[in-house]
PDB file of N, CA and C in Angstrom:
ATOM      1  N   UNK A   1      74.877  92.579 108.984  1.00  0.00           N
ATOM      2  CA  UNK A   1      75.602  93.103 107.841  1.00  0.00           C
ATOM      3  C   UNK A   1      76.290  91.954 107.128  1.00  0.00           C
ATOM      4  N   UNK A   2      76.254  91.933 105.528  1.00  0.00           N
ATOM      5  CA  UNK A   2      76.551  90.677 105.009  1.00  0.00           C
ATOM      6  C   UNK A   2      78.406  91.293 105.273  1.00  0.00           C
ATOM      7  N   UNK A   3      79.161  90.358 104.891  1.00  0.00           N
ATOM      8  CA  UNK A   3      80.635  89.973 104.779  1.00  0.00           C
ATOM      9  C   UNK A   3      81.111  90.730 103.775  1.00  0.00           C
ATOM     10  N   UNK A   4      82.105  91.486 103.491  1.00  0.00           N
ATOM     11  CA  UNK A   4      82.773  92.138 102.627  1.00  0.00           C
ATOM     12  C   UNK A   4      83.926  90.984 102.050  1.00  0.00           C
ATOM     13  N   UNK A   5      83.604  91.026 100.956  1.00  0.00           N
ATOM     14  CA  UNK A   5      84.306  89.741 100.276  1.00  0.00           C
ATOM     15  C   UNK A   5      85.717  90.280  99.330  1.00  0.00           C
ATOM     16  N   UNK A   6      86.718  89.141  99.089  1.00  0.00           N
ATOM     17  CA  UNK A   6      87.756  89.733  98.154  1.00  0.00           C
ATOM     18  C   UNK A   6      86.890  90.082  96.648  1.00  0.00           C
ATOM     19  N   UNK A   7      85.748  89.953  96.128  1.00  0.00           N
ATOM     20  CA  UNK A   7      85.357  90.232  95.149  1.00  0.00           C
ATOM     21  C   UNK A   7      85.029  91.622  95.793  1.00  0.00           C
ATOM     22  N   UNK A   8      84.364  91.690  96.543  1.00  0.00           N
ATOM     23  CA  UNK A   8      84.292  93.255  96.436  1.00  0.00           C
ATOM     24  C   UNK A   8      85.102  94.289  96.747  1.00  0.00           C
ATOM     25  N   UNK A   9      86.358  93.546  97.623  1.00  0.00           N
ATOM     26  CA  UNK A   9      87.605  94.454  97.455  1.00  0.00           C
ATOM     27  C   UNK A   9      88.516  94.362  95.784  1.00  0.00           C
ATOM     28  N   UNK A  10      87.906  93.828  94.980  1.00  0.00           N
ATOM     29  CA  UNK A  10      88.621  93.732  93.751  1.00  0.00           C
ATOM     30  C   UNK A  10      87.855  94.818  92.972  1.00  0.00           C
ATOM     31  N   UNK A  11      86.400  94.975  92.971  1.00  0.00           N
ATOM     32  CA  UNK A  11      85.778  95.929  92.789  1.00  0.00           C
ATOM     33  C   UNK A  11      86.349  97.172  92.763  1.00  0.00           C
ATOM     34  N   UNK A  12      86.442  97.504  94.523  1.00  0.00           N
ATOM     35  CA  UNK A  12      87.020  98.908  94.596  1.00  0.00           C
ATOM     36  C   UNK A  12      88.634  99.187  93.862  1.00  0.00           C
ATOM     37  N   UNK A  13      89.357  98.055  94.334  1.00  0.00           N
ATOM     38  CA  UNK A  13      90.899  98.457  94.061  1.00  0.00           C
ATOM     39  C   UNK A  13      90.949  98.608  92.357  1.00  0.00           C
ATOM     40  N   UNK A  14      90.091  98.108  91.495  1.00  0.00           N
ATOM     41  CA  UNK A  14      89.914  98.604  90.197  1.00  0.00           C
ATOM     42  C   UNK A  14      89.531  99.628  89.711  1.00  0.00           C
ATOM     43  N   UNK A  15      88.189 100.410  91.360  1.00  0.00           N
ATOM     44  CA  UNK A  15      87.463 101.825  90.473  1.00  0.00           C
ATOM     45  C   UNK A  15      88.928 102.547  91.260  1.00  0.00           C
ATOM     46  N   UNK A  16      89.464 102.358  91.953  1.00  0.00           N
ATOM     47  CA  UNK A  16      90.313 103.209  92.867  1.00  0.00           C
ATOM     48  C   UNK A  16      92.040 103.550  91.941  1.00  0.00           C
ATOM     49  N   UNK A  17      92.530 101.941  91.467  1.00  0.00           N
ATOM     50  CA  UNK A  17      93.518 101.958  90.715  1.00  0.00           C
ATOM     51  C   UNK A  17      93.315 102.366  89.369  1.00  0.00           C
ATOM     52  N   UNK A  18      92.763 102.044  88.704  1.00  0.00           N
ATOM     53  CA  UNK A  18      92.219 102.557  87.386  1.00  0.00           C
ATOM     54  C   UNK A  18      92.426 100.694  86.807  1.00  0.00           C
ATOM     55  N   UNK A  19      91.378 101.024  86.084  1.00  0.00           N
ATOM     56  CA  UNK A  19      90.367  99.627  85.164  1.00  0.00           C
ATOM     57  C   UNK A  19      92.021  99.579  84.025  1.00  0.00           C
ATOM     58  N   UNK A  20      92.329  99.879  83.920  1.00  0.00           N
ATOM     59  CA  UNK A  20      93.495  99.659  82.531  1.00  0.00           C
ATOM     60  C   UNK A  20      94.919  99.172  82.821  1.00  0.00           C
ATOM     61  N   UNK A  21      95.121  99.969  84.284  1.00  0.00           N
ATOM     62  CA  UNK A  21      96.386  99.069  84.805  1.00  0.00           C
ATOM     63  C   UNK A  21      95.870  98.036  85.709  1.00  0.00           C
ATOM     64  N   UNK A  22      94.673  97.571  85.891  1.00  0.00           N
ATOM     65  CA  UNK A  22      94.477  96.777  86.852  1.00  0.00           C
ATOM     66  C   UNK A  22      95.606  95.495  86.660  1.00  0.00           C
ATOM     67  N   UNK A  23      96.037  94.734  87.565  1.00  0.00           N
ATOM     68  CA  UNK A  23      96.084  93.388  87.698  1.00  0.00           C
ATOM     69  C   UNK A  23      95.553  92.384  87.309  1.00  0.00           C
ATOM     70  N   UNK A  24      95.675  91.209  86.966  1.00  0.00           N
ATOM     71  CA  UNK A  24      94.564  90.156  87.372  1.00  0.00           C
ATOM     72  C   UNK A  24      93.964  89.696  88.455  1.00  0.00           C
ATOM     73  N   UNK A  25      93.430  89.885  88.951  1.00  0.00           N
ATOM     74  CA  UNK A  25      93.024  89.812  90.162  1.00  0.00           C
ATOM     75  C   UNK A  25      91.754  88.501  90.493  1.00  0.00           C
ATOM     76  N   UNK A  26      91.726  88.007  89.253  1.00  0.00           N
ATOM     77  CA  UNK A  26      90.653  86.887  89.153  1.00  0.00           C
ATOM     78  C   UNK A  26      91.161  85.411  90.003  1.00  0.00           C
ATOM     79  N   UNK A  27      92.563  85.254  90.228  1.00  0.00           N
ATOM     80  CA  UNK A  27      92.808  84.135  90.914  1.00  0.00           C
ATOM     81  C   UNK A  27      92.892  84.084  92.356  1.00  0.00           C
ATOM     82  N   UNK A  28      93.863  83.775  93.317  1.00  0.00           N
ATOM     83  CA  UNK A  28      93.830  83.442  94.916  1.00  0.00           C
ATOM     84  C   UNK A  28      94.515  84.581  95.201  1.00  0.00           C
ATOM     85  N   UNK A  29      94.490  85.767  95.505  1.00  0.00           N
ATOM     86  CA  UNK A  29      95.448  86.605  95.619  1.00  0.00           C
ATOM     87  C   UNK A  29      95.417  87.016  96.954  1.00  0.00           C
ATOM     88  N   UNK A  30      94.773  86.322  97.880  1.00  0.00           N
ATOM     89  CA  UNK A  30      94.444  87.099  99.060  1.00  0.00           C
ATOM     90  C   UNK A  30      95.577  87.163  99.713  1.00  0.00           C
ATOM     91  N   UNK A  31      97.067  86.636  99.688  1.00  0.00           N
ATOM     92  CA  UNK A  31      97.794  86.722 100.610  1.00  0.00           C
ATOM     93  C   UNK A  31      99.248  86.971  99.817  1.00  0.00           C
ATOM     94  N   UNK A  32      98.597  87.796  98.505  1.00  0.00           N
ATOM     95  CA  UNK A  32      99.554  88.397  97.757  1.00  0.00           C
ATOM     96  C   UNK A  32      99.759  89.535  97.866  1.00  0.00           C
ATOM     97  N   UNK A  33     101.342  90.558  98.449  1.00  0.00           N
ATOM     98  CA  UNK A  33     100.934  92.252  99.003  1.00  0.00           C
ATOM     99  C   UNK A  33     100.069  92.732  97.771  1.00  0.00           C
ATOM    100  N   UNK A  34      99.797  93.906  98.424  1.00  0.00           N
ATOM    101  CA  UNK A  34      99.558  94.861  97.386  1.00  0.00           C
ATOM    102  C   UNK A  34     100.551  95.520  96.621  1.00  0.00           C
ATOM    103  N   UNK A  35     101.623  96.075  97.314  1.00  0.00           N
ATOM    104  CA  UNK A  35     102.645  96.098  96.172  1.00  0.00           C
ATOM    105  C   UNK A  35     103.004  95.573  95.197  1.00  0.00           C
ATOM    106  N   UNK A  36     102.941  93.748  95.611  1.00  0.00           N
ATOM    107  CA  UNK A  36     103.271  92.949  94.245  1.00  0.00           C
ATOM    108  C   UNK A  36     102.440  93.068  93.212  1.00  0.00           C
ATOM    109  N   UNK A  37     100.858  93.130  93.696  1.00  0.00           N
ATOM    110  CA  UNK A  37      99.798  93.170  92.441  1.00  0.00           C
ATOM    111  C   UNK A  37      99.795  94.237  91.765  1.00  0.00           C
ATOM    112  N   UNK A  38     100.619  95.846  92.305  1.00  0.00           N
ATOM    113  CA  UNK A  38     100.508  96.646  91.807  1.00  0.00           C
ATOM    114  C   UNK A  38      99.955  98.136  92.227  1.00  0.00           C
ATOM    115  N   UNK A  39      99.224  97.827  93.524  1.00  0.00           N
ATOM    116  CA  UNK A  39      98.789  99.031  94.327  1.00  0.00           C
ATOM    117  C   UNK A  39      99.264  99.708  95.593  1.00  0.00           C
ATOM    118  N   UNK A  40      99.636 100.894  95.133  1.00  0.00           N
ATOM    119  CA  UNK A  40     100.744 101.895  96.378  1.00  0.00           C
ATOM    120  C   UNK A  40      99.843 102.329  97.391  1.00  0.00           C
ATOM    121  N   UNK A  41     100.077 102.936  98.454  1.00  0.00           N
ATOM    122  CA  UNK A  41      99.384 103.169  99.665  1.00  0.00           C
ATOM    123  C   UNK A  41      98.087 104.616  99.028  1.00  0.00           C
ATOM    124  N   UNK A  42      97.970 105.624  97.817  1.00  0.00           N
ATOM    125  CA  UNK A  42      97.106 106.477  97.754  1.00  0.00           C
ATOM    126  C   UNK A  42      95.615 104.917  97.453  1.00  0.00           C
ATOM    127  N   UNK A  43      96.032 104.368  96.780  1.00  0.00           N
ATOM    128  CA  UNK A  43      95.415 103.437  96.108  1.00  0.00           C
ATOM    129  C   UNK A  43      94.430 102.743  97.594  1.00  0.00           C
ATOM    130  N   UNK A  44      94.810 101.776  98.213  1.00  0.00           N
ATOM    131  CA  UNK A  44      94.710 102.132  99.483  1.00  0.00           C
ATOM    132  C   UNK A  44      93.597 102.689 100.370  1.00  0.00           C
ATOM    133  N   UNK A  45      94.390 103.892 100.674  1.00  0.00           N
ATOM    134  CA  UNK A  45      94.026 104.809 100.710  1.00  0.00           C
ATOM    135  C   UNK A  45      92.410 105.214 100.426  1.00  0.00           C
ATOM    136  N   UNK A  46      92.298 105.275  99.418  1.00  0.00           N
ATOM    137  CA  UNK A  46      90.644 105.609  98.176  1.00  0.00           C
ATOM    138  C   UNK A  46      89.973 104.141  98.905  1.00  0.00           C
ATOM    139  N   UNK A  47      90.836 103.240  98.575  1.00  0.00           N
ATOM    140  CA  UNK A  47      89.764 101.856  98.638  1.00  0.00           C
ATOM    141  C   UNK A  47      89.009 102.713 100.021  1.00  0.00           C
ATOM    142  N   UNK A  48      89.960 102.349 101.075  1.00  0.00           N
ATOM    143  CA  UNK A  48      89.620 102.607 102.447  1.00  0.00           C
ATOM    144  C   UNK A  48      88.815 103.744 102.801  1.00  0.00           C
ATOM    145  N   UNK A  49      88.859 104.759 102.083  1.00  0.00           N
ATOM    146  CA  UNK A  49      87.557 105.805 102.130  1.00  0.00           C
ATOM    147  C   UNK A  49      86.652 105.466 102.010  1.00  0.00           C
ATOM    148  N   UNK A  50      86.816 104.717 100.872  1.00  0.00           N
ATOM    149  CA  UNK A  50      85.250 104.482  99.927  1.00  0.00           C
ATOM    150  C   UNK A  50      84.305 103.193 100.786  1.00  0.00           C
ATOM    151  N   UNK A  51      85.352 102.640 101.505  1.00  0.00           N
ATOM    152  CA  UNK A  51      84.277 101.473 102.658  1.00  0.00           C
ATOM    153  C   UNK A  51      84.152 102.585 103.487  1.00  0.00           C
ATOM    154  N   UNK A  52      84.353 103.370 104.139  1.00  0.00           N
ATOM    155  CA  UNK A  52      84.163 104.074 105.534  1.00  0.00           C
ATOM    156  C   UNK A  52      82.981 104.534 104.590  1.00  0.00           C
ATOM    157  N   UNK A  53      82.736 104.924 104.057  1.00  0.00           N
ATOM    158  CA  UNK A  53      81.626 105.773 103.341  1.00  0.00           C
ATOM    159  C   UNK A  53      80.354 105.050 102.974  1.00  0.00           C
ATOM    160  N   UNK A  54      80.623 103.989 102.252  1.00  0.00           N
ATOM    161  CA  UNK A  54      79.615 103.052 101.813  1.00  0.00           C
ATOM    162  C   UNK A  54      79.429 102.477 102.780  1.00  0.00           C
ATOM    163  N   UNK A  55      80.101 102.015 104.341  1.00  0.00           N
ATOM    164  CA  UNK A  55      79.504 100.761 105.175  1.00  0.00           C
ATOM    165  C   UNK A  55      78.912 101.780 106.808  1.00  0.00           C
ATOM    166  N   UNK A  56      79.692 103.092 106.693  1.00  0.00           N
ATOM    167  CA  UNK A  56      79.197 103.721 107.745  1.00  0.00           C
ATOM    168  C   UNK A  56      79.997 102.731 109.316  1.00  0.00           C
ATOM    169  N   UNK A  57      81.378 102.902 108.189  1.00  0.00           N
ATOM    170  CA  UNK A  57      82.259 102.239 109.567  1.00  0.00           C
ATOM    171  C   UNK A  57      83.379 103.424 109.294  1.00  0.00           C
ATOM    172  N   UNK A  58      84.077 103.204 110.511  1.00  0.00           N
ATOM    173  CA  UNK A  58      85.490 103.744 110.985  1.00  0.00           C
ATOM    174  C   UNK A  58      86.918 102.922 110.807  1.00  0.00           C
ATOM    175  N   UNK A  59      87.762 102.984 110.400  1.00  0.00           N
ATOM    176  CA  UNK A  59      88.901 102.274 110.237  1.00  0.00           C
ATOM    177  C   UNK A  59      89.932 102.805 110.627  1.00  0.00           C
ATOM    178  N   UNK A  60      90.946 102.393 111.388  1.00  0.00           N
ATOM    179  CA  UNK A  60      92.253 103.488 112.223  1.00  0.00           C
ATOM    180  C   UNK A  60      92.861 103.812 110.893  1.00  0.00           C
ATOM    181  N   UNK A  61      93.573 105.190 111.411  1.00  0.00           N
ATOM    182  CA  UNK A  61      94.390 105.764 109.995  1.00  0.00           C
ATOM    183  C   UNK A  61      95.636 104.589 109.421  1.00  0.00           C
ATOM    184  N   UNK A  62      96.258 103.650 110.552  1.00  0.00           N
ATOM    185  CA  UNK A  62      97.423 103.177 110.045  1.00  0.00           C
ATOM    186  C   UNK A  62      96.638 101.833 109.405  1.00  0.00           C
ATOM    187  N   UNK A  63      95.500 101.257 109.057  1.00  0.00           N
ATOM    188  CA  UNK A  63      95.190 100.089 108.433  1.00  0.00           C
ATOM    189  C   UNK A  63      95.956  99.926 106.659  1.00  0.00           C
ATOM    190  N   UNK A  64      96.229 101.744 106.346  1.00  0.00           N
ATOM    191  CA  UNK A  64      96.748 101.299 105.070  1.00  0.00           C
ATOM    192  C   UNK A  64      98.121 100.512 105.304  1.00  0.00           C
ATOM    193  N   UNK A  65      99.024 101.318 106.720  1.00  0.00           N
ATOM    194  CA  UNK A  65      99.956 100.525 106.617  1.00  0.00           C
ATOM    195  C   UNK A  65     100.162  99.380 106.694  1.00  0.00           C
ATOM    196  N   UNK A  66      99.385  98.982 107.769  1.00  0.00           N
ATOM    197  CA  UNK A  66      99.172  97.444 108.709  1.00  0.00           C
ATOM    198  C   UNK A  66      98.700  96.023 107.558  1.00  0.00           C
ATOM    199  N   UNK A  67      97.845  96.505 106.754  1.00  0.00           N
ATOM    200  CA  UNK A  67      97.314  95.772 106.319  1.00  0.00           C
ATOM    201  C   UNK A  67      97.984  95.430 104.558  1.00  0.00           C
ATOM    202  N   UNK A  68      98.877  94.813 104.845  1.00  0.00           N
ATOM    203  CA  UNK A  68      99.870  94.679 103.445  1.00  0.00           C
ATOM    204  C   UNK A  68      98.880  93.570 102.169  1.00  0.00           C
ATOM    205  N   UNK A  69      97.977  92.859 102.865  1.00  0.00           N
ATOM    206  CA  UNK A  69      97.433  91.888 101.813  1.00  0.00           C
ATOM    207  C   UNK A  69      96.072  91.854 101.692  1.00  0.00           C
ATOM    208  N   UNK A  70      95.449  91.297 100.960  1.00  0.00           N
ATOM    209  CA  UNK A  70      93.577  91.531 101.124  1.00  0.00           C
ATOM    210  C   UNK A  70      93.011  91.043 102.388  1.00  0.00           C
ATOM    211  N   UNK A  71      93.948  89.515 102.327  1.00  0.00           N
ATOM    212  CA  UNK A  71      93.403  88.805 103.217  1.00  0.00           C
ATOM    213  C   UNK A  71      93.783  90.154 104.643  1.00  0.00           C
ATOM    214  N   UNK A  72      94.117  90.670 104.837  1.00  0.00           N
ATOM    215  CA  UNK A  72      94.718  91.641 105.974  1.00  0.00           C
ATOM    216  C   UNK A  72      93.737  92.858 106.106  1.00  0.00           C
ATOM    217  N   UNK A  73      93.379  93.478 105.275  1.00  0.00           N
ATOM    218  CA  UNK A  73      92.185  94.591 104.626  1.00  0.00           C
ATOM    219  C   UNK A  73      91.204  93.608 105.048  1.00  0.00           C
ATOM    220  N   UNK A  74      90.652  92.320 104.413  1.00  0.00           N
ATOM    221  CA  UNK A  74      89.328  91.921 104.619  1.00  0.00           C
ATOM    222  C   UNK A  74      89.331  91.796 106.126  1.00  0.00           C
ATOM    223  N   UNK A  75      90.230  91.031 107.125  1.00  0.00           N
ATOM    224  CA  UNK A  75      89.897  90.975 108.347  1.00  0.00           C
ATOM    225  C   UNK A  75      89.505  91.787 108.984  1.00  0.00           C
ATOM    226  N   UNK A  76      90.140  92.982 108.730  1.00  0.00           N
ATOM    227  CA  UNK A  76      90.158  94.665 109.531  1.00  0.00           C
ATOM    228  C   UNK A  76      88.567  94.849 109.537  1.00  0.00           C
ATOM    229  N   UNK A  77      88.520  94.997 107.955  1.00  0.00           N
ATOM    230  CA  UNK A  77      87.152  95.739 107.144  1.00  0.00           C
ATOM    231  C   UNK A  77      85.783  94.760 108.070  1.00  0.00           C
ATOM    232  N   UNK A  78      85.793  93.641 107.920  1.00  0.00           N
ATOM    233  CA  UNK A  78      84.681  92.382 108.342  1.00  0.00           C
ATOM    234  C   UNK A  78      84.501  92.374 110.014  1.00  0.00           C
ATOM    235  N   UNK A  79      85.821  92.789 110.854  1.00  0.00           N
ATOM    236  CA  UNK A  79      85.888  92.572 112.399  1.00  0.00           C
ATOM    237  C   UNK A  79      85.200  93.958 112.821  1.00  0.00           C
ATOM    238  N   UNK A  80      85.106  95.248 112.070  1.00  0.00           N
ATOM    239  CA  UNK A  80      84.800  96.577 111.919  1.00  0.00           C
ATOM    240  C   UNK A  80      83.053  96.009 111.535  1.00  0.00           C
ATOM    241  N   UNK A  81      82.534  95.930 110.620  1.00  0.00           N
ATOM    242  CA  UNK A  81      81.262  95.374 110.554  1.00  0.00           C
ATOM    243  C   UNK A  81      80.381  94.596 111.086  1.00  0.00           C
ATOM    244  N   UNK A  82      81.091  93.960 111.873  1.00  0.00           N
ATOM    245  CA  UNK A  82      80.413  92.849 112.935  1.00  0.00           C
ATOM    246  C   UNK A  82      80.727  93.708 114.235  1.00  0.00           C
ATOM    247  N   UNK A  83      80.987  94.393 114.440  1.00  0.00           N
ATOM    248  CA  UNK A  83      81.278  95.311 115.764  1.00  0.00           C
ATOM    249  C   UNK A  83      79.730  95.877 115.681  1.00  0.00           C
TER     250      UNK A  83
END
């Protein structure tokens, strides 16, 4: 299974947050919260469905909490895929 990248978590958190309030999200943001960029836990939330769905993985319910930054989401999401 290829690597789930911060481009493709920028992907989702745009179809998930909505394309108009997005962020910029084009620079280093991986170890910027999500709160600061702008996205609350429903937000989250959607992303994290929408990989369980598209990758045919499982993710524990508290990863929205646990995982405050991308770089934090990508580890989860990538250690889950290589399993």
């Amino acid at each position: 299974m290829a690597e789930f990248t911060v481009n493709d978590l920028a992907q989702l958190l745009r179809e998930c947050g909505g394309e108009d309030e997005t962020p910029d999200l084009s620079g280093d943001v991986a170890n910027t919260q999500f709160e600061d960029l702008g996205y609350d836990s429903l937000v989250l939330f959607n992303v994290i469905c929408k990989v369980q769905r598209r990758y045919s993985i499982q993710l524990a319910d508290d990863v929205v909490v646990d995982a405050s930054t991308a770089r934090d989401l990508l580890e989860v999401i990538n250690s889950r895929l290589a399993a």
